[in-house]
C-alpha atoms as a PDB file:
ATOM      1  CA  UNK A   1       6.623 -18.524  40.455  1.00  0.00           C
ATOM      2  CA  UNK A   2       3.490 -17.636  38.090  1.00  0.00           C
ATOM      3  CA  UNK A   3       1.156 -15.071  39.834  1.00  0.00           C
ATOM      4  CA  UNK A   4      -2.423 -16.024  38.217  1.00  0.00           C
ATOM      5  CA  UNK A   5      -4.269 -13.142  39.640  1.00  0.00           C
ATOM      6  CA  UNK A   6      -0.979 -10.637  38.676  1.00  0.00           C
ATOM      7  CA  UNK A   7      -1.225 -11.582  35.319  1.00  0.00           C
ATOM      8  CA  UNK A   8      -4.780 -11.322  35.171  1.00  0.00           C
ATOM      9  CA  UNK A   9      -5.104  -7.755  37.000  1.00  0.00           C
ATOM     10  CA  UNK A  10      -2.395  -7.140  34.286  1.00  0.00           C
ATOM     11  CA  UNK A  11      -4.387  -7.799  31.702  1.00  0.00           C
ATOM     12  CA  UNK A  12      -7.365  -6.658  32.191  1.00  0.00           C
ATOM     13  CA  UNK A  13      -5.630  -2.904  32.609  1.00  0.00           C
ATOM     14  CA  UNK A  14      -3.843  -3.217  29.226  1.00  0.00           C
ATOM     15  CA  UNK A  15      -6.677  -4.125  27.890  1.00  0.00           C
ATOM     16  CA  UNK A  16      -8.702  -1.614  29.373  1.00  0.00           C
ATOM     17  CA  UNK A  17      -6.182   1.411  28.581  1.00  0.00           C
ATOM     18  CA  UNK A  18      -6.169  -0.461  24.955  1.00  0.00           C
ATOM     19  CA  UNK A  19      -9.902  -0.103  24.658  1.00  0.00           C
ATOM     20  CA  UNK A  20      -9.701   3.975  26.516  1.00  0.00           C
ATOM     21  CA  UNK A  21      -7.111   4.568  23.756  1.00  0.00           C
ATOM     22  CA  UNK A  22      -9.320   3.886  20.963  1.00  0.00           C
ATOM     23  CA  UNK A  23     -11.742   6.119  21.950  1.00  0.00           C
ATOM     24  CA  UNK A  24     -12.587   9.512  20.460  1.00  0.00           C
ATOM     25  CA  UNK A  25     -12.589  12.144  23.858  1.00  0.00           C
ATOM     26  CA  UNK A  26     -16.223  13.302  24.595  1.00  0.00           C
ATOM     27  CA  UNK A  27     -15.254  17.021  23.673  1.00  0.00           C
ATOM     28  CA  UNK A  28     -18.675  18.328  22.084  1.00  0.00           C
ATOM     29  CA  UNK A  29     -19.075  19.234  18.481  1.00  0.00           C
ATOM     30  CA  UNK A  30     -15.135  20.212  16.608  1.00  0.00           C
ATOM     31  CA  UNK A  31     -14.362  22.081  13.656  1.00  0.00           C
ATOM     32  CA  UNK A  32     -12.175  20.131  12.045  1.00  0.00           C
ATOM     33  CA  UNK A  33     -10.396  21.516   8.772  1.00  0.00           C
ATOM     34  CA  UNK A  34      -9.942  18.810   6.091  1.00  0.00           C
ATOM     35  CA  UNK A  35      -6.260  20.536   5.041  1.00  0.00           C
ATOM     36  CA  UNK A  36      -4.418  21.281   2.265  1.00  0.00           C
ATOM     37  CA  UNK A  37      -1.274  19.591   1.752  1.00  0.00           C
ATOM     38  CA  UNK A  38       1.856  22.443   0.888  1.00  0.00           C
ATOM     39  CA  UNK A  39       3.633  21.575  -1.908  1.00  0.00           C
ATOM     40  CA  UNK A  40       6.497  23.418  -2.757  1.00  0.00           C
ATOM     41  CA  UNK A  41       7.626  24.911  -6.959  1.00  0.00           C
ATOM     42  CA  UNK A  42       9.222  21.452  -7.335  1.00  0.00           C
ATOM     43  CA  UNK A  43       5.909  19.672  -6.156  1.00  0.00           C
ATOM     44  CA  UNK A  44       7.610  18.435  -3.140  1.00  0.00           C
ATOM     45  CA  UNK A  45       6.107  18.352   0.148  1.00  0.00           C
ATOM     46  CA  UNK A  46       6.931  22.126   1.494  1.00  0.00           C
ATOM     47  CA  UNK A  47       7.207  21.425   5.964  1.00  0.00           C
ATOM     48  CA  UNK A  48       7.979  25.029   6.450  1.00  0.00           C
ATOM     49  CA  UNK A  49       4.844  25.929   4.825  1.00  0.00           C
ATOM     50  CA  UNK A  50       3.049  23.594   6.148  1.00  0.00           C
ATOM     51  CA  UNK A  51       3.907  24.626   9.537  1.00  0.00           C
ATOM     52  CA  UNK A  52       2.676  28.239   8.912  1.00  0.00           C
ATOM     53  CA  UNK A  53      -0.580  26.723   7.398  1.00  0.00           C
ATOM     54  CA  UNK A  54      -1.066  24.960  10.801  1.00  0.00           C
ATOM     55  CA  UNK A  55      -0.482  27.675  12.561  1.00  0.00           C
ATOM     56  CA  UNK A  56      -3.318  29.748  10.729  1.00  0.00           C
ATOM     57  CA  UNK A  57      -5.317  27.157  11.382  1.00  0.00           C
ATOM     58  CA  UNK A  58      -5.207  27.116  15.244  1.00  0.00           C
ATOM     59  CA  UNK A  59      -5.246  30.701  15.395  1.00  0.00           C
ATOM     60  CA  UNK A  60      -8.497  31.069  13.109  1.00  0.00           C
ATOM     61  CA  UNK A  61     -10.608  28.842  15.597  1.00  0.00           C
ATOM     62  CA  UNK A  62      -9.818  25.025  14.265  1.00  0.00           C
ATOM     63  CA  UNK A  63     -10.360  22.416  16.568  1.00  0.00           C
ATOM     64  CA  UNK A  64      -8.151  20.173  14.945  1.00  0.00           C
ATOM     65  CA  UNK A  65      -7.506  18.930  11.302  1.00  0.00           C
ATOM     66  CA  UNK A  66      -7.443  15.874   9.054  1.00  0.00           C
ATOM     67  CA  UNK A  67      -4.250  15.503   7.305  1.00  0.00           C
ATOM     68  CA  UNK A  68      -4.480  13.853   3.766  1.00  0.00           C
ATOM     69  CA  UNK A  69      -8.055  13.676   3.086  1.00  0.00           C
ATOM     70  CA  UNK A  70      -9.360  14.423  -0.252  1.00  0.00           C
ATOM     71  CA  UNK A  71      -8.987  18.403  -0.235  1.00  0.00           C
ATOM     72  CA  UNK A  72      -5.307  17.166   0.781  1.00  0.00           C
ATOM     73  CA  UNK A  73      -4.455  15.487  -2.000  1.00  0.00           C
ATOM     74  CA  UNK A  74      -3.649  11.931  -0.789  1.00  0.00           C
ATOM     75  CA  UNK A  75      -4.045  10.064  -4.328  1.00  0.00           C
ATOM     76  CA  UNK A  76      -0.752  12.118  -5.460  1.00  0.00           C
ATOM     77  CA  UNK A  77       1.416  10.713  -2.875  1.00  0.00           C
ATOM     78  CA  UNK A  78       3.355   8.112  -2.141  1.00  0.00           C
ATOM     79  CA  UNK A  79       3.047   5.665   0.708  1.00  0.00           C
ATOM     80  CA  UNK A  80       6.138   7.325   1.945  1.00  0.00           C
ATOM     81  CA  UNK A  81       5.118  10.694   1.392  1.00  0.00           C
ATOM     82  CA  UNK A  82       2.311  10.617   2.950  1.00  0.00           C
ATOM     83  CA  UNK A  83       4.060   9.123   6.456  1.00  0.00           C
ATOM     84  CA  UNK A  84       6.362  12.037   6.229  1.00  0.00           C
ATOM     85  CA  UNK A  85       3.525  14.363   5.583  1.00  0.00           C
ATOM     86  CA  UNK A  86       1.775  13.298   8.746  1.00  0.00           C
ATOM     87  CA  UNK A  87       4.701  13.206  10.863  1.00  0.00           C
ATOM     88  CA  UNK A  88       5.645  16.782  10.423  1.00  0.00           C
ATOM     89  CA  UNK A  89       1.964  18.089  10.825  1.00  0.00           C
ATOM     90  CA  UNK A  90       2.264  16.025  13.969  1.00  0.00           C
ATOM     91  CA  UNK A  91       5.063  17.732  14.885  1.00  0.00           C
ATOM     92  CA  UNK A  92       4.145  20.891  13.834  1.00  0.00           C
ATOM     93  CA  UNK A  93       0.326  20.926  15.255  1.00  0.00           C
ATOM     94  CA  UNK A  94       0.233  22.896  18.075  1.00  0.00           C
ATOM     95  CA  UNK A  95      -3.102  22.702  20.212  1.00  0.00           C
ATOM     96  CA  UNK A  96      -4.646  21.054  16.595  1.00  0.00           C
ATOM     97  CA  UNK A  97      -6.408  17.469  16.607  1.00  0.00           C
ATOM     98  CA  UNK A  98      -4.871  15.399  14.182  1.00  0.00           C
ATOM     99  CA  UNK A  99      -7.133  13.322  12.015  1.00  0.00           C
ATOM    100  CA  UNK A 100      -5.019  10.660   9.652  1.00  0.00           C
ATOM    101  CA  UNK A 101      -6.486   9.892   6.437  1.00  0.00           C
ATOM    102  CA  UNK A 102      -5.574   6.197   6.024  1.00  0.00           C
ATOM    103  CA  UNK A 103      -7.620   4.973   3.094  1.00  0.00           C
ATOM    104  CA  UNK A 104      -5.811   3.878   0.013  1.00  0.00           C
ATOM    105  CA  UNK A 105      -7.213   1.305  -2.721  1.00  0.00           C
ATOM    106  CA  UNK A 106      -6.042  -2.064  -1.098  1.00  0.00           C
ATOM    107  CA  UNK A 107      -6.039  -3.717   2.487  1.00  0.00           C
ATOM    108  CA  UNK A 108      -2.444  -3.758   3.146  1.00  0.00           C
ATOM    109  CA  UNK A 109      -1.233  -0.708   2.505  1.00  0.00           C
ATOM    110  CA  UNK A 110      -4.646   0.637   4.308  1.00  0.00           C
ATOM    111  CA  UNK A 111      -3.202  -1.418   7.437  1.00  0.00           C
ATOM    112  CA  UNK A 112       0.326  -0.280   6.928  1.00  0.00           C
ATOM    113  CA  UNK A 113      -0.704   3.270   7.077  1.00  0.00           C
ATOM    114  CA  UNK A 114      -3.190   3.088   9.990  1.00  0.00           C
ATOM    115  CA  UNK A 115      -0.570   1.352  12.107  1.00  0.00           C
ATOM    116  CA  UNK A 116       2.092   4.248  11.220  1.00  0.00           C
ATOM    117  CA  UNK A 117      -0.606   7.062  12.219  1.00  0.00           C
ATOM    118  CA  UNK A 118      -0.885   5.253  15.532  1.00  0.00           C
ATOM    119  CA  UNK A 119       3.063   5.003  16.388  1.00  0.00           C
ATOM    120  CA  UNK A 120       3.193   8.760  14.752  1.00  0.00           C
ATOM    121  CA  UNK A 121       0.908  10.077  16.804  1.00  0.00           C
ATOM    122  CA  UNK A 122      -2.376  10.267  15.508  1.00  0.00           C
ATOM    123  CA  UNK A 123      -5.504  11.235  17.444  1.00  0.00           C
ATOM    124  CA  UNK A 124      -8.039   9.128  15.373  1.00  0.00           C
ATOM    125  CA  UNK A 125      -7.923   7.783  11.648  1.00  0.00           C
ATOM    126  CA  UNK A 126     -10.264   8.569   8.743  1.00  0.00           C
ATOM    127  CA  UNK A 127     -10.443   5.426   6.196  1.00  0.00           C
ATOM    128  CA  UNK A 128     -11.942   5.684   2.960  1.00  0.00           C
ATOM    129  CA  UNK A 129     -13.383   2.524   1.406  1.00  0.00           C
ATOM    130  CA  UNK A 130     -11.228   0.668  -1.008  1.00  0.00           C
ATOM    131  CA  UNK A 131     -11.550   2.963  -4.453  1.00  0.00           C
ATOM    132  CA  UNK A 132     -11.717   1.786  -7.804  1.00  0.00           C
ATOM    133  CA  UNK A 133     -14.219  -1.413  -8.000  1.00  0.00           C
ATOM    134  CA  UNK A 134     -17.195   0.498  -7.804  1.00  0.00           C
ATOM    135  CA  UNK A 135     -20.508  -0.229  -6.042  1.00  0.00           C
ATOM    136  CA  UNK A 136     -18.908  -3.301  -4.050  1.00  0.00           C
ATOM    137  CA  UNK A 137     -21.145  -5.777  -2.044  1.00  0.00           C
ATOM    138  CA  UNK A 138     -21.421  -5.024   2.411  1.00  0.00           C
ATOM    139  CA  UNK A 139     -19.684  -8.463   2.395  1.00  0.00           C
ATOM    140  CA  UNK A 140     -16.943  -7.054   0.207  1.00  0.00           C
ATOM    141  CA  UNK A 141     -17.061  -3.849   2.349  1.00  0.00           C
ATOM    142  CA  UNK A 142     -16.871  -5.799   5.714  1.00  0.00           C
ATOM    143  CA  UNK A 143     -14.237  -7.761   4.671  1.00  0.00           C
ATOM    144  CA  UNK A 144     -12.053  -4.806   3.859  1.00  0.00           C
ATOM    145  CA  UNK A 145     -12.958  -3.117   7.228  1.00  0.00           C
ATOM    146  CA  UNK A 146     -12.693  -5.791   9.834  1.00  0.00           C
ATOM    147  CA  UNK A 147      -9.192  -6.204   9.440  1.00  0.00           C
ATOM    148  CA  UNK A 148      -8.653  -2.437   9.906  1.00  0.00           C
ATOM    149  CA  UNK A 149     -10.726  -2.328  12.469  1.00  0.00           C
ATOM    150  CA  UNK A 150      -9.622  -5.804  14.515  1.00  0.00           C
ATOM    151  CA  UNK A 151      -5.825  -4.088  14.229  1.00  0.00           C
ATOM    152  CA  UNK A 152      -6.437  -0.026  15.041  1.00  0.00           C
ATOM    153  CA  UNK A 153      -4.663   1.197  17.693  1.00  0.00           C
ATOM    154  CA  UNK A 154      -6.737   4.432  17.218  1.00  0.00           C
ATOM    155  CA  UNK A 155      -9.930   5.311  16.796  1.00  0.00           C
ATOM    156  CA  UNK A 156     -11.420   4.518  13.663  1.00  0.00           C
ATOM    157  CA  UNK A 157     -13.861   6.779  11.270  1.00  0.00           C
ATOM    158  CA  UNK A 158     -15.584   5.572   8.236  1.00  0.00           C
ATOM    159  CA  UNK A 159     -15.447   8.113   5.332  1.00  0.00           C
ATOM    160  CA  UNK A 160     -18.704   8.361   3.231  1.00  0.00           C
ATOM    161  CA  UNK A 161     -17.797  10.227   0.003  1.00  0.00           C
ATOM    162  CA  UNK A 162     -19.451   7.690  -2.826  1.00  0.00           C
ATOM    163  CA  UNK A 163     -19.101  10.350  -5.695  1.00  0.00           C
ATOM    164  CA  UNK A 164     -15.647   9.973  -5.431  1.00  0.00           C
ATOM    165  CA  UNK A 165     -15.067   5.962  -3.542  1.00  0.00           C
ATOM    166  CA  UNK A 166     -17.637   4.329  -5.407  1.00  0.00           C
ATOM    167  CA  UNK A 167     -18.599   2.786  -2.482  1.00  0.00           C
ATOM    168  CA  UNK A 168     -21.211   4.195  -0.006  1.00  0.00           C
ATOM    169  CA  UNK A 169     -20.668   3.934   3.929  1.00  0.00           C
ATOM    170  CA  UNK A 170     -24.554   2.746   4.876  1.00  0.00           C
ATOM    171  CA  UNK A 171     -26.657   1.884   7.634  1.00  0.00           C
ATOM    172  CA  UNK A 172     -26.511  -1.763   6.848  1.00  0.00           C
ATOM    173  CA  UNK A 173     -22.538  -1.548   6.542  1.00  0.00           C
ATOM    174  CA  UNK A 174     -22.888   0.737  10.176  1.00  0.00           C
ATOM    175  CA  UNK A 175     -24.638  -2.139  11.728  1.00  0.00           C
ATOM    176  CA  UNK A 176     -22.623  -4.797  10.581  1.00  0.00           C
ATOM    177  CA  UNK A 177     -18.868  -3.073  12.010  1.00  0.00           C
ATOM    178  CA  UNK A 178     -21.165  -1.806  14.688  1.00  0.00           C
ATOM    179  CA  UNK A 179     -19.749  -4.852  17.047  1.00  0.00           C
ATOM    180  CA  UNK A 180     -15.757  -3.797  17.102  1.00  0.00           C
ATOM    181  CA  UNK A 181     -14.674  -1.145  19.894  1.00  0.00           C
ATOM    182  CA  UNK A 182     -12.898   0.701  17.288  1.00  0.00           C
ATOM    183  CA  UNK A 183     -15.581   2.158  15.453  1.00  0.00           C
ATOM    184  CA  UNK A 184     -15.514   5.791  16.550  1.00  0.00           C
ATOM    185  CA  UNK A 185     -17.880   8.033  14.413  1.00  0.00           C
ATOM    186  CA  UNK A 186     -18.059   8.204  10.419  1.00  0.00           C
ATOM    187  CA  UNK A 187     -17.465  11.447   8.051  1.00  0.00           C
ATOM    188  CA  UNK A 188     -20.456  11.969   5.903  1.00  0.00           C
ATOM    189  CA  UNK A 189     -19.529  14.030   2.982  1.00  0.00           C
ATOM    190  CA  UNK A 190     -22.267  12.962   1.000  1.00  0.00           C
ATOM    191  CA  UNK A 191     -25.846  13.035   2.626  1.00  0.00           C
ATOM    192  CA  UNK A 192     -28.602  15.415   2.149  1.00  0.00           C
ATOM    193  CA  UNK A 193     -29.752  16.597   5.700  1.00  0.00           C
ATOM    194  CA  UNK A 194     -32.792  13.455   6.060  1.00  0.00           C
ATOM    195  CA  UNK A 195     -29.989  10.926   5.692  1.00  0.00           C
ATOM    196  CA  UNK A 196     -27.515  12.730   7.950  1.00  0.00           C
ATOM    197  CA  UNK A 197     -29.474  13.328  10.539  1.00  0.00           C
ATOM    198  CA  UNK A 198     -30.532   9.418  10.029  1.00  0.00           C
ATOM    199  CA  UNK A 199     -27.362   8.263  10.526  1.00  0.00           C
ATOM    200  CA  UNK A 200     -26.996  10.242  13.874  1.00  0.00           C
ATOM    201  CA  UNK A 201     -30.395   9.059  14.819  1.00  0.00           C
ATOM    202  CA  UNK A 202     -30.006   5.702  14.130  1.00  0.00           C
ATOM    203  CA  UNK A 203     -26.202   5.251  15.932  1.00  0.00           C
ATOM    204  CA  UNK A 204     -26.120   7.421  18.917  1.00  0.00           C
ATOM    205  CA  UNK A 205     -22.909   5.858  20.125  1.00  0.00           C
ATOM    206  CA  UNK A 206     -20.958   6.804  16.520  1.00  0.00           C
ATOM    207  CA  UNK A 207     -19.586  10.355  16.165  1.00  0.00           C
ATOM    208  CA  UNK A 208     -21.277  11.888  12.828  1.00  0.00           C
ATOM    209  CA  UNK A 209     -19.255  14.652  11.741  1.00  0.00           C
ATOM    210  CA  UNK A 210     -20.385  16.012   8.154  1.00  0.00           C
ATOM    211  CA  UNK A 211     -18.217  16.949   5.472  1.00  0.00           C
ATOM    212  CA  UNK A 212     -20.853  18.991   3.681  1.00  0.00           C
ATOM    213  CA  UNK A 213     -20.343  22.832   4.615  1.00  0.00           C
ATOM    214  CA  UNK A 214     -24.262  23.874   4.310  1.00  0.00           C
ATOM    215  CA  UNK A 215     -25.316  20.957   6.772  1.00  0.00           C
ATOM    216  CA  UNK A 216     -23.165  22.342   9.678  1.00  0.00           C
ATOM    217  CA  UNK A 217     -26.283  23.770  11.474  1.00  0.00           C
ATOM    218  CA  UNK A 218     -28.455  21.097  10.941  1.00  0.00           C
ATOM    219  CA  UNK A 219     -25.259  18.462  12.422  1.00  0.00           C
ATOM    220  CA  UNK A 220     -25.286  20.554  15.355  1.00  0.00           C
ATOM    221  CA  UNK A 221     -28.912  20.519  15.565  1.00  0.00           C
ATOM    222  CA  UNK A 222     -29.218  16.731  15.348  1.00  0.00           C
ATOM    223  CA  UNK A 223     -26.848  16.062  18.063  1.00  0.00           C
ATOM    224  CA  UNK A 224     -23.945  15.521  15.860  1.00  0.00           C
ATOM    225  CA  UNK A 225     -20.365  15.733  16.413  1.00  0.00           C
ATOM    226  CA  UNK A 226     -19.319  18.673  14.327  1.00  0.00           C
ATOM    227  CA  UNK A 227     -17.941  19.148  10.661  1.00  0.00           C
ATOM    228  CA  UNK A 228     -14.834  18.510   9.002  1.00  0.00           C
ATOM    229  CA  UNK A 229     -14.769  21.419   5.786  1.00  0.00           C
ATOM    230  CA  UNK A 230     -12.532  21.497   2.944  1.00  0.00           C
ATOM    231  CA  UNK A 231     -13.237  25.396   2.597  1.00  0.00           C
ATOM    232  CA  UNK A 232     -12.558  25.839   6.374  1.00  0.00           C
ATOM    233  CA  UNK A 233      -9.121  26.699   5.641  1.00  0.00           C
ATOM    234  CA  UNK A 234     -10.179  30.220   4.062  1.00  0.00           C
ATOM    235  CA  UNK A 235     -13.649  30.523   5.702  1.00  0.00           C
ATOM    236  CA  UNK A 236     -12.188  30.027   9.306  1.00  0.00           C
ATOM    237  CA  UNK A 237     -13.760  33.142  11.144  1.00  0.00           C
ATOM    238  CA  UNK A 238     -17.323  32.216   9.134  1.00  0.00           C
ATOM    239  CA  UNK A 239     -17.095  28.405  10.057  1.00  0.00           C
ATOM    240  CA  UNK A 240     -16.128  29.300  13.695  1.00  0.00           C
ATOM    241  CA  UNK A 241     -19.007  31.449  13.994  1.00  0.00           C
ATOM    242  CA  UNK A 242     -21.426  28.803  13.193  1.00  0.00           C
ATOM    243  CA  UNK A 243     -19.830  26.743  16.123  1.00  0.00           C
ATOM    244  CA  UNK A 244     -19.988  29.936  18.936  1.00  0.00           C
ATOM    245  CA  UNK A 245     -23.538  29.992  17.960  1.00  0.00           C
ATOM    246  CA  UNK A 246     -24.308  26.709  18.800  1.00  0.00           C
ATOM    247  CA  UNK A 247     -21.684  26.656  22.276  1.00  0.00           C
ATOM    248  CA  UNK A 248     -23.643  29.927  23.198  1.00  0.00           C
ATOM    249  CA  UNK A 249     -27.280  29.248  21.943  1.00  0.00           C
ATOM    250  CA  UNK A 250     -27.209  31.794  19.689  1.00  0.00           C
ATOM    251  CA  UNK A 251     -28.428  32.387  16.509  1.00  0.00           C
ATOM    252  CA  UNK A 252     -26.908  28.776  14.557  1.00  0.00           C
ATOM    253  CA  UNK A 253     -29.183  29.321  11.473  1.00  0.00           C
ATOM    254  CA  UNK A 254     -27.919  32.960  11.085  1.00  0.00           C
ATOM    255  CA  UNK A 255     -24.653  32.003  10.928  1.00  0.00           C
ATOM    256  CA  UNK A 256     -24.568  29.226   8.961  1.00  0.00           C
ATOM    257  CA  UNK A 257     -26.843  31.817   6.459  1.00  0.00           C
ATOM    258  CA  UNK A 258     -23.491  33.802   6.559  1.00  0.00           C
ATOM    259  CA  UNK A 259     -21.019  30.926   6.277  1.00  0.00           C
ATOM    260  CA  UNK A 260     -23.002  29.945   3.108  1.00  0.00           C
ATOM    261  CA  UNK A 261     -22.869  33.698   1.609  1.00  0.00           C
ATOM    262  CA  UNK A 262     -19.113  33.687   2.214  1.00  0.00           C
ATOM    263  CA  UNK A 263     -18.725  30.340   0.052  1.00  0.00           C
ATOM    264  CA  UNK A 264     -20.594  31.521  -2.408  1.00  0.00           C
ATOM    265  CA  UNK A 265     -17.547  33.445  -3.837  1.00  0.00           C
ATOM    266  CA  UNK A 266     -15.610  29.790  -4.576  1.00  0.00           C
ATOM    267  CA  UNK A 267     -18.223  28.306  -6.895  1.00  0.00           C
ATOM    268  CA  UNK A 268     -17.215  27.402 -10.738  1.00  0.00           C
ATOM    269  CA  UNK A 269     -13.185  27.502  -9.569  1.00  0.00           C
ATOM    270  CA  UNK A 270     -11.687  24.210  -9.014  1.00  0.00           C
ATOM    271  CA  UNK A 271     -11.883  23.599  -5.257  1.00  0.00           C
ATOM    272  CA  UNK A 272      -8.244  22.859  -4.026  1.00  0.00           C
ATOM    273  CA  UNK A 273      -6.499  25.319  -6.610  1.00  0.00           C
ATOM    274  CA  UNK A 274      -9.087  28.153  -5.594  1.00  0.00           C
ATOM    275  CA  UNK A 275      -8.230  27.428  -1.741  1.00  0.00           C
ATOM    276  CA  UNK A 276      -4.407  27.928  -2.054  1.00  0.00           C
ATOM    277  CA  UNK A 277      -4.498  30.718  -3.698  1.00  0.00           C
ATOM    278  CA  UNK A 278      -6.742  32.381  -1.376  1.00  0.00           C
ATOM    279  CA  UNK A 279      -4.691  31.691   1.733  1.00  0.00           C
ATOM    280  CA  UNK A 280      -2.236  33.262  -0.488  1.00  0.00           C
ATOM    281  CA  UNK A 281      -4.418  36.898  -0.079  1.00  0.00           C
ATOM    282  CA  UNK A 282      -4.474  36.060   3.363  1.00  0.00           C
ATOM    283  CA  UNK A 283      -0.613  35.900   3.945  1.00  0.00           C
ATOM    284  CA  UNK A 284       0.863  32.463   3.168  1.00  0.00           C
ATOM    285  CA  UNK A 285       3.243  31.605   0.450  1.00  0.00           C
ATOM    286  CA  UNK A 286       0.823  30.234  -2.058  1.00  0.00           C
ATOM    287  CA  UNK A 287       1.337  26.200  -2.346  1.00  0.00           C
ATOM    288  CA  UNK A 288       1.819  24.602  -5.304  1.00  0.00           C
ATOM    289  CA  UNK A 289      -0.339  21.301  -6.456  1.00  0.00           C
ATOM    290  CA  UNK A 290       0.079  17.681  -8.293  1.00  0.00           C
ATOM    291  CA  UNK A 291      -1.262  16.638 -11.815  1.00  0.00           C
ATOM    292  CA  UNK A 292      -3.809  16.540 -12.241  1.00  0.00           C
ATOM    293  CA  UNK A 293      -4.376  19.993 -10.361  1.00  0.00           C
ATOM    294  CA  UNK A 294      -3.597  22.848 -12.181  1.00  0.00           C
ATOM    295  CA  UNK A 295      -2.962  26.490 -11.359  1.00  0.00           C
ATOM    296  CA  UNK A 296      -6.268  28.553 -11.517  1.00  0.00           C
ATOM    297  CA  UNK A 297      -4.969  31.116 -14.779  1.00  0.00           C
ATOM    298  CA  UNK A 298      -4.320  34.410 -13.962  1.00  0.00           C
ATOM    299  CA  UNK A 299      -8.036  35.628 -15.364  1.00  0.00           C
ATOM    300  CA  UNK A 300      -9.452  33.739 -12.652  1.00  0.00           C
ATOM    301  CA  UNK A 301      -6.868  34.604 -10.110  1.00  0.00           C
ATOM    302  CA  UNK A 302      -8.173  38.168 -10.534  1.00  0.00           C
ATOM    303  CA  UNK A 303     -12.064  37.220 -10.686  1.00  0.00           C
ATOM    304  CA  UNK A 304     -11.792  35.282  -7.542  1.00  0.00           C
ATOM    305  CA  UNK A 305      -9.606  38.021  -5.869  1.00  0.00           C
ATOM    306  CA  UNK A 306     -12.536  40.332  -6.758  1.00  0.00           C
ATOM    307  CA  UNK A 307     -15.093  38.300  -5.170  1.00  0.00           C
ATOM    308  CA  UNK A 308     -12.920  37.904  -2.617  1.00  0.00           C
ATOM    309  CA  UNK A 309     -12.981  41.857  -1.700  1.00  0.00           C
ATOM    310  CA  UNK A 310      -9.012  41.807  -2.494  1.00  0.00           C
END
């Protein structure tokens, strides 16, 4: 016999745990580490490695980390590649958020991927626009994200990086996705400090977390939800510091003075290069990279290992 009201109560809870489990937890500001992927001399995905490189993560202060972002690499791997390189940092994550990069240049593979970060584990999902036809239309924008976000199973983050998408994440496009439960928060590696703290202004129900290392203090300040730093894998103790600050009231602008100072040293060496090779001073087997990433030469191993006080 059909129980109307059992059905209904039924429901309602799966929908309600649905809608719970696409939610980002209220946990204050995170440092999030957008990580390196380890790549071993054959420029295969290393796990061992990459378990270590977790591990240093965690115990340097990391709240969590976003696995195949652009600092990890995700153009130079494969659909299948990149599952298996979640899975294991799932696996081997410890106390660390995971953050899945889903974005790829086309709707269905987007979709395949975000679906395989849910069932894998995933905390929340990061999803680039679609790359390649630049300076699309918020019609053409919307009708790549509604699908993604109609389907997600986790919660979903728009990723604003225009000098490398093509496409900008803006207020208009905010507004428009602003309707689907999904919509979590947005990584803003692009904005000057105005527009960020706009966009945190603007949508106080979206979690702003910046990608751009010198507006940490100034996130914090605005009420944002943290940062998610390339360079946080080998400025860990400097980027924590800016966070204890702000947990403590201390002094924010001093350390992010600091954090700056330390950063300083990476300038005019190629970002993802320069950052394996210093976790390499710091311990780790240093990873190796994909075309078209190159080795830093051995003249600016030893410049940088100079700046570095090594």
């Amino acid at each position: 016999m059909p129980h109307p009201r059992r059905d209904f109560l039924a429901a309602s809870l799966g929908a309600a745990a649905a809608t719970a489990a696409n939610k980002l937890p209220d946990a204050g500001p995170r440092f999030l580490v957008a990580a390196l992927t380890m790549i071993d001399k054959r420029g295969q995905f290393d796990e061992g490695l990459q378990r270590d490189y977790l591990a240093h993560l965690q115990k340097g202060g990391a709240d969590g980390a976003l696995i195949l972002g652009t600092t990890g690499e995700f153009p130079s791997f494969s659909i299948r590649e990149r599952k298996q390189v979640l899975e294991s940092s799932i696996k081997h994550k410890g106390k660390l958020e995971i953050m899945a990069h889903v974005g790829t240049s086309n709707l269905p593979e987007t979709l395949e991927l975000i679906e395989h970060a849910a069932k894998a584990g995933a905390g929340s999902a990061l999803v680039l626009p679609p790359y390649y036809f630049k300076n699309p239309t918020i019609d053409g924008l919307a009708a790549f994200y509604e699908p993604v976000l109609r389907g997600a199973r986790v919660p979903v983050l728009l990723y604003n990086i225009p000098q490398l998408s093509g496409a900008a994440i803006t207020p208009e496009l905010i507004t428009r996705l602003s309707t689907f439960e999904n919509l979590a928060g947005m990584k803003d590696s692009f904005s000057k400090i105005p527009e960020m703290t706009e966009f945190i202004r603007r949508f106080p129900k979206m979690r702003v977390l910046t990608g751009v290392p010198g507006n940490m203090a100034a996130n914090l300040a605005a009420g944002g939800a943290g940062a998610i730093t390339g360079n946080g894998s080998v400025l860990l103790g400097e980027t924590s510091a800016v966070f204890a600050a702000h947990a403590k009231g201390g002094d924010v602008a001093g350390a992010q003075r600091r954090f700056d100072e330390a950063a300083r040293a990476f300038r005019g060496y190629a970002g993802v290069p320069a950052m394996k090779f210093a976790l390499s001073l710091k311990g780790l087997r240093e990873s190796g990279y994909r075309p078209p990433l190159l080795s830093l030469t051995e003249a600016q191993k030893s410049s940088l290992r100079a700046q570095l006080g090594h």
